[in-house]
C-alpha atoms as a PDB file:
ATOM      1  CA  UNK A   1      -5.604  10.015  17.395  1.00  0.00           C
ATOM      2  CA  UNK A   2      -7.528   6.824  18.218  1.00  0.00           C
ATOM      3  CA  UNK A   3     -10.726   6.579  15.868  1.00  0.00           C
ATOM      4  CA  UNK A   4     -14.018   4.469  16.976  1.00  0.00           C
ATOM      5  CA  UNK A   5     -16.597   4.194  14.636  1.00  0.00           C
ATOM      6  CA  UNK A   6     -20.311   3.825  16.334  1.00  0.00           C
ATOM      7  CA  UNK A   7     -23.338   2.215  14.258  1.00  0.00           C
ATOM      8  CA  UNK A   8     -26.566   4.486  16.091  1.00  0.00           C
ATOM      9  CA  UNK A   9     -29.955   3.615  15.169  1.00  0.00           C
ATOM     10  CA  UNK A  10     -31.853   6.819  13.444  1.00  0.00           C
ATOM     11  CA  UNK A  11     -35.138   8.173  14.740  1.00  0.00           C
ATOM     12  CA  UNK A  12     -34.838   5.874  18.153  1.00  0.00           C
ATOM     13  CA  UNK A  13     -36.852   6.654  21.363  1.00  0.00           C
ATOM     14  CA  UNK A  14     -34.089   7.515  23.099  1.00  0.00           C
ATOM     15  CA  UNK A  15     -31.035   9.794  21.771  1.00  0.00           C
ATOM     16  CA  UNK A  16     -27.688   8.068  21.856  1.00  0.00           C
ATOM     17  CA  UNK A  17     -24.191   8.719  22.969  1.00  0.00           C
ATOM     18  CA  UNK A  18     -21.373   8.025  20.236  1.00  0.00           C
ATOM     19  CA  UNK A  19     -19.546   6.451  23.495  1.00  0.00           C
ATOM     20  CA  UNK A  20     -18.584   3.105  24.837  1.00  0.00           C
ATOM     21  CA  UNK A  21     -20.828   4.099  27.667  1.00  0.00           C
ATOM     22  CA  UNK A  22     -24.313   5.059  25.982  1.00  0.00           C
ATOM     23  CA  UNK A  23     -27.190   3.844  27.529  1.00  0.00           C
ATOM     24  CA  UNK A  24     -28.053   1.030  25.461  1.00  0.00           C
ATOM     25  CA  UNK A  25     -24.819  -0.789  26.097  1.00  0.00           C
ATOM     26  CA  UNK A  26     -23.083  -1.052  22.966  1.00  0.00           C
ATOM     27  CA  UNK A  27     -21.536  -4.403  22.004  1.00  0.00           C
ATOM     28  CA  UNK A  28     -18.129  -4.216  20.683  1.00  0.00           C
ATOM     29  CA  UNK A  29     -17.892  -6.167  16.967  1.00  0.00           C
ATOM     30  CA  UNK A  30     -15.385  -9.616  17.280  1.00  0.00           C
ATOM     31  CA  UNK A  31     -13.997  -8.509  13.303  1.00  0.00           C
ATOM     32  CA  UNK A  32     -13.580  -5.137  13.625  1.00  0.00           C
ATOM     33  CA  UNK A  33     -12.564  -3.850  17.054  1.00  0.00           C
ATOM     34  CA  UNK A  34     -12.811  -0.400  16.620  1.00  0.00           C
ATOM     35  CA  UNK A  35     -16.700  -0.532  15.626  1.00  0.00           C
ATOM     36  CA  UNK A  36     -19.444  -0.482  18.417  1.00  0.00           C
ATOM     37  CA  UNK A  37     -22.766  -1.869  17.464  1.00  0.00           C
ATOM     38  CA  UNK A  38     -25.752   0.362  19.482  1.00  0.00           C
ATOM     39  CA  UNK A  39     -28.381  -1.600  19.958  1.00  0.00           C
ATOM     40  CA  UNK A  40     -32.100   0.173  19.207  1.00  0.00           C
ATOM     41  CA  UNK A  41     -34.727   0.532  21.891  1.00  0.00           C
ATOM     42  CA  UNK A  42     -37.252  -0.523  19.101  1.00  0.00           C
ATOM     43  CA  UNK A  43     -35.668  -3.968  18.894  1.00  0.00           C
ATOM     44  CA  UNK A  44     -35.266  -2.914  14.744  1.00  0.00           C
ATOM     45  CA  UNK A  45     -32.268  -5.549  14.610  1.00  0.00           C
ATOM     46  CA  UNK A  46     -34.275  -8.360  15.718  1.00  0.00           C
ATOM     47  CA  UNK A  47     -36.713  -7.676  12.754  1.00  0.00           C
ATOM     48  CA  UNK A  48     -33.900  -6.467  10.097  1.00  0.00           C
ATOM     49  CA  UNK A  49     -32.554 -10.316  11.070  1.00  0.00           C
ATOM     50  CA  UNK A  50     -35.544 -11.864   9.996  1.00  0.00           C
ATOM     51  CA  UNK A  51     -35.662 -10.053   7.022  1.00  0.00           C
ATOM     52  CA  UNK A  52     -38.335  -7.668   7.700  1.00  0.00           C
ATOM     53  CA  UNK A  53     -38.041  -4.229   5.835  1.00  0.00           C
ATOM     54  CA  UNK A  54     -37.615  -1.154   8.131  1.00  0.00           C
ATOM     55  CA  UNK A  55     -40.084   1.227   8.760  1.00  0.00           C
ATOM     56  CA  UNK A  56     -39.225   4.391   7.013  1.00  0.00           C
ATOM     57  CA  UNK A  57     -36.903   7.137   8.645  1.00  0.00           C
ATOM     58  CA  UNK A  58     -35.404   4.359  10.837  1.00  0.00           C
ATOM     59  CA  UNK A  59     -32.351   3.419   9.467  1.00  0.00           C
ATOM     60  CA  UNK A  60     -29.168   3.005  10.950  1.00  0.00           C
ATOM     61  CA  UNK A  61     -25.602   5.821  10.585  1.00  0.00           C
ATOM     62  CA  UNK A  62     -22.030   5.283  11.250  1.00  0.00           C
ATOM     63  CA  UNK A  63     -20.468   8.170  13.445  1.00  0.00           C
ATOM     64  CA  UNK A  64     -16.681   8.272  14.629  1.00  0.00           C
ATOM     65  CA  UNK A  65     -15.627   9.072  17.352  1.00  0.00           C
ATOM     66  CA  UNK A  66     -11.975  10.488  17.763  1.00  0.00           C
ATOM     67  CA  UNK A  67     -10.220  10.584  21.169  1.00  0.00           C
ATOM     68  CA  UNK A  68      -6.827  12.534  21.033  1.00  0.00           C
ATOM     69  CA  UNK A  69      -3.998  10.192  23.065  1.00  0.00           C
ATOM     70  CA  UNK A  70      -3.630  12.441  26.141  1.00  0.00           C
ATOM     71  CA  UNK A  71      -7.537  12.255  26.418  1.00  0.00           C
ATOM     72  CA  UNK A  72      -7.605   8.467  26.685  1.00  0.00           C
ATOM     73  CA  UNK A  73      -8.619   6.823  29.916  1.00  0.00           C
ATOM     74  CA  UNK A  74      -6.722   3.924  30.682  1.00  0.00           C
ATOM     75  CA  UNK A  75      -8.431   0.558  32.380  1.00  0.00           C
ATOM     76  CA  UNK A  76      -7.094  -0.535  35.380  1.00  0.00           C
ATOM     77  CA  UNK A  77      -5.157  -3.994  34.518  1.00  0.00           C
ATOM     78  CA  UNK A  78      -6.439  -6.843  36.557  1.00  0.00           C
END
């Protein structure tokens, strides 16, 4: 089995798919391949960049995501 791991923002507006293909268009991370960075509809990153606290409740959990082989979809090569 293949295993993704998927940061999600807690307590966002909208809910969000442990999937390359949530609605917030998850950027893959250059270190660690198999993480996906979501990115929060309340712009929290921006703020947790510049060192601002959180609010409360709006943190931030790691979910995996486990894809057996024969349910893999393979990309087209170009």
């Amino acid at each position: 089995m293949t295993r993704k791991l998927h940061v999600i923002p807690i307590g966002d507006v909208d809910i969000h798919a442990a999937q390359e293909c949530c609605w917030c268009s998850p950027s893959q991370n250059p270190d660690e391949t198999a993480v996906w960075r979501h990115n929060a509809k309340d712009c929290r990153e921006k703020r947790e960049r510049q060192g601002i606290e959180a609010e409360p409740g709006n943190g931030w959990v790691i979910i995996a995501e486990y894809i057996a082989p024969n349910d893999r979809v393979e990309r087209p090569r170009q």
